[in-house]
Protein backbone atom coordinates (compact mmCIF):
# COMPACT_ATOMS: atom_id res chain seq x y z
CA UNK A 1 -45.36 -34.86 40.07
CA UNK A 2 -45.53 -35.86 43.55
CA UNK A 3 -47.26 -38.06 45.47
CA UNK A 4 -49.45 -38.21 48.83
CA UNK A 5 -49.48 -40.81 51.86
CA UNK A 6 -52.49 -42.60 52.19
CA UNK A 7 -51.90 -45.81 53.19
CA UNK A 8 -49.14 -47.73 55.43
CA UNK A 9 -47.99 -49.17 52.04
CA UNK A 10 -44.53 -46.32 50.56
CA UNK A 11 -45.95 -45.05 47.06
CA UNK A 12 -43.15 -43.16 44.95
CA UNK A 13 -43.25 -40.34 42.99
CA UNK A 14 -43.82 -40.70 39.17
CA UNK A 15 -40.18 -39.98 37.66
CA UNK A 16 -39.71 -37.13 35.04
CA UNK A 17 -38.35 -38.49 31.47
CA UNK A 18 -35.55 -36.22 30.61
CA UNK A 19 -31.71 -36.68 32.27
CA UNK A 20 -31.88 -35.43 35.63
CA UNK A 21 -31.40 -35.47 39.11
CA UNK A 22 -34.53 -37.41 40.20
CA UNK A 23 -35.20 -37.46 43.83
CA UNK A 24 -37.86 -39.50 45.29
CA UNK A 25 -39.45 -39.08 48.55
CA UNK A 26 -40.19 -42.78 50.24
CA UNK A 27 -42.07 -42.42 53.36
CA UNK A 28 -41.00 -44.33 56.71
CA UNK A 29 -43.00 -44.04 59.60
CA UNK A 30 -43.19 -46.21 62.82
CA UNK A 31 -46.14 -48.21 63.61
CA UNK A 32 -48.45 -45.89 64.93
CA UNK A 33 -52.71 -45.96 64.58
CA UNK A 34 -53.64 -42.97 62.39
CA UNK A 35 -50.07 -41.47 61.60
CA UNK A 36 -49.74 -42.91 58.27
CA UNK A 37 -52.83 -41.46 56.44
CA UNK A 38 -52.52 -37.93 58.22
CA UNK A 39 -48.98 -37.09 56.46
CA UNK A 40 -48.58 -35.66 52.87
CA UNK A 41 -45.36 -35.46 50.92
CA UNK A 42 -44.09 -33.93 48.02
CA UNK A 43 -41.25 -33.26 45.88
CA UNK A 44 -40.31 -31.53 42.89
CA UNK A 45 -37.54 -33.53 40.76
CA UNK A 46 -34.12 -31.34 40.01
CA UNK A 47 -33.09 -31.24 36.47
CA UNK A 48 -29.86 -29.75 35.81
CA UNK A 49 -30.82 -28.91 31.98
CA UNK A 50 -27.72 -28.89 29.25
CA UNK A 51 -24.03 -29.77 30.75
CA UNK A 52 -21.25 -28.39 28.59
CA UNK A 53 -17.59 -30.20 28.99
CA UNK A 54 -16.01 -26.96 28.32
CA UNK A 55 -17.49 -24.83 30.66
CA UNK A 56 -15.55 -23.25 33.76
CA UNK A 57 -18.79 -22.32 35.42
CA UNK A 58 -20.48 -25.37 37.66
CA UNK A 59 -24.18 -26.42 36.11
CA UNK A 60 -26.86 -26.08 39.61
CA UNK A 61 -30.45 -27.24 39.81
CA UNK A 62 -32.82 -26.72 42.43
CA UNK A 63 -35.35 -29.33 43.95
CA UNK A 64 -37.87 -29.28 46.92
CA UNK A 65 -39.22 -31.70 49.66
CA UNK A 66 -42.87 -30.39 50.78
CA UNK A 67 -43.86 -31.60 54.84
CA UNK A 68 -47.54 -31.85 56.12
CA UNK A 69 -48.80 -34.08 58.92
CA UNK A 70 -51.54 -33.51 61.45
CA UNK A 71 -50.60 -36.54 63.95
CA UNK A 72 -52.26 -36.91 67.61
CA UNK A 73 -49.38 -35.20 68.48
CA UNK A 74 -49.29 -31.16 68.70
CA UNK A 75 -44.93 -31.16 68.55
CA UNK A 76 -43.12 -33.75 66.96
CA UNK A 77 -39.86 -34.53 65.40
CA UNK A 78 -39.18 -35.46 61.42
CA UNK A 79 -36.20 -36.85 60.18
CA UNK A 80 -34.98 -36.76 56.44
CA UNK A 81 -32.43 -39.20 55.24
CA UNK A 82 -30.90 -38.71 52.00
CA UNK A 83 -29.26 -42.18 49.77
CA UNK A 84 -25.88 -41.40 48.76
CA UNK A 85 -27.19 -42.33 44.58
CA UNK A 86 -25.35 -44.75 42.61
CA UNK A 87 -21.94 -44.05 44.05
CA UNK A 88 -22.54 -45.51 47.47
CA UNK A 89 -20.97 -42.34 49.34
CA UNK A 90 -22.35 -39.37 49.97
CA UNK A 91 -19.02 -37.01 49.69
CA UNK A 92 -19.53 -37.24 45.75
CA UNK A 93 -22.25 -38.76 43.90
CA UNK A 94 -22.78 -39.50 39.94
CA UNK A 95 -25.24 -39.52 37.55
CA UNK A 96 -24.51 -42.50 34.73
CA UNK A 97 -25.44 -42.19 31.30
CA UNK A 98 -26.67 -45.46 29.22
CA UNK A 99 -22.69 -45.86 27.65
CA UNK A 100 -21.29 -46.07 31.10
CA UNK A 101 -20.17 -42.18 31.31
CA UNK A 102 -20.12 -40.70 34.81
CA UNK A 103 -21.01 -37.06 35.71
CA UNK A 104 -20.01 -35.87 38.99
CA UNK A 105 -22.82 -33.89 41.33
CA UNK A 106 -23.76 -33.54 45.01
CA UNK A 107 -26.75 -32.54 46.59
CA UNK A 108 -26.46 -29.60 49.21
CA UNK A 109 -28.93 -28.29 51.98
CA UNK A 110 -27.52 -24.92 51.91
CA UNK A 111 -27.58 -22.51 48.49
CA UNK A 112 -23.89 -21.89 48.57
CA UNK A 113 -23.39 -25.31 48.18
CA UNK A 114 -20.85 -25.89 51.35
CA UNK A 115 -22.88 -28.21 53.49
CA UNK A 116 -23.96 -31.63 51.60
CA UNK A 117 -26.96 -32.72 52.11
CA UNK A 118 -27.09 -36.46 54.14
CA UNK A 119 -29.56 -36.07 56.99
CA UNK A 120 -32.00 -33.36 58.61
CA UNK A 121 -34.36 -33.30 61.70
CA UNK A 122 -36.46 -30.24 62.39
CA UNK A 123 -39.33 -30.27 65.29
CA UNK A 124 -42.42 -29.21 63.74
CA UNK A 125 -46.15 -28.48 64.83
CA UNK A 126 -49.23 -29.96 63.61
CA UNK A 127 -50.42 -28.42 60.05
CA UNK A 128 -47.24 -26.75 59.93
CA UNK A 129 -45.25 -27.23 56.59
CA UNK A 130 -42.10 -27.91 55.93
CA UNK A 131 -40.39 -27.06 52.37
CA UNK A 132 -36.67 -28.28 52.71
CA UNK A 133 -34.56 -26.66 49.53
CA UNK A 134 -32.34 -29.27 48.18
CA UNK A 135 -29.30 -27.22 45.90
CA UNK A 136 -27.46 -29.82 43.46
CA UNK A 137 -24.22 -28.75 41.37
CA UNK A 138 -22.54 -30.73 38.94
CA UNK A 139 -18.74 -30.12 39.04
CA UNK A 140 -17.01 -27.96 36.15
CA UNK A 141 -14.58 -29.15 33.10
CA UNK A 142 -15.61 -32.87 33.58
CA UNK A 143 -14.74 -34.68 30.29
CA UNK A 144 -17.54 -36.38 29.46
CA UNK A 145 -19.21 -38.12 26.63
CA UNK A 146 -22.75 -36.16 25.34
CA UNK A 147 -25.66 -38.41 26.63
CA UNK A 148 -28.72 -38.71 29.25
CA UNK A 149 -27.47 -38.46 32.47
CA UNK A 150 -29.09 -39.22 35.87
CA UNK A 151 -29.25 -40.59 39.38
CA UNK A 152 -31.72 -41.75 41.81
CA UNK A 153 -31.88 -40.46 45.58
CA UNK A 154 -33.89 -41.30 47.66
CA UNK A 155 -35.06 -39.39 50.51
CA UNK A 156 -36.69 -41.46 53.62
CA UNK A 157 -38.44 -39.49 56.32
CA UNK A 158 -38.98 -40.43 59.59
CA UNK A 159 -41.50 -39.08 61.88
């Protein structure tokens, strides 16, 4: 379900067909000789399953970004961007069903779901992964008509 940089041209992931969370790693790199073809990302879509109207108890889904390069360099920096989704913002984004409905969600970098998740830069070594958790929740008691439900983020990283 992911996909692999091979060339200087961004390749997306393939998306998943059910009502989710679908984030897609897009790959952004300067203009360096042999960068390009020695990074590989993945990612593993979040799907937040069934949603029920009535429930007190916030629906969560988990998704992952996976990190590989093996540039020139032995320490460098990565930066991950996250796209605030079809709301424009990123204090509260929503997934839209076909009929117009909106169902409020954010994405979080921490599992207790108190830090959203916009932007993250970690200095890595060569052939050293990086797996960055990504923790969505979709609010509780939202009134909202049954349907397919979903979003697109994108996450750009930078290295």
């Amino acid at each position: 379900m992911g996909w692999t940089r091979t060339t200087p041209q961004r390749r997306l992931m393939r998306l998943v067909p059910w009502g989710a969370l679908f984030i897609l790693a897009v790959l952004a790199c300067p203009l360096r000789s042999g960068w390009a073809k020695e990074c590989k990302i993945s990612s593993t879509p979040m799907n937040f399953g069934g949603y029920d109207p009535l429930s007190s108890t916030p629906v969560t889904g988990i998704g992952t970004l996976d990190i590989i390069c093996n540039p020139t360099h032995k320490v460098f920096t990565v930066t991950v961007e996250m796209s605030p989704g079809n709301m424009g913002g990123h204090a509260e984004r929503a997934m839209v069903s076909a009929a117009g409905g909106q169902l409020f969600y954010n994405v979080y970098s921490n599992p207790s779901y108190t830090v959203v998740f916009t932007t993250m830069t970690r200095t890595v070594t060569r052939r050293t992964p990086w797996t960055i958790s990504l923790y969505g929740q979709v609010r509780a008691l939202q009134n909202v008509p049954p349907g397919l439900y979903s979003d697109t983020v994108t996450a750009t990283i930078f290295y």
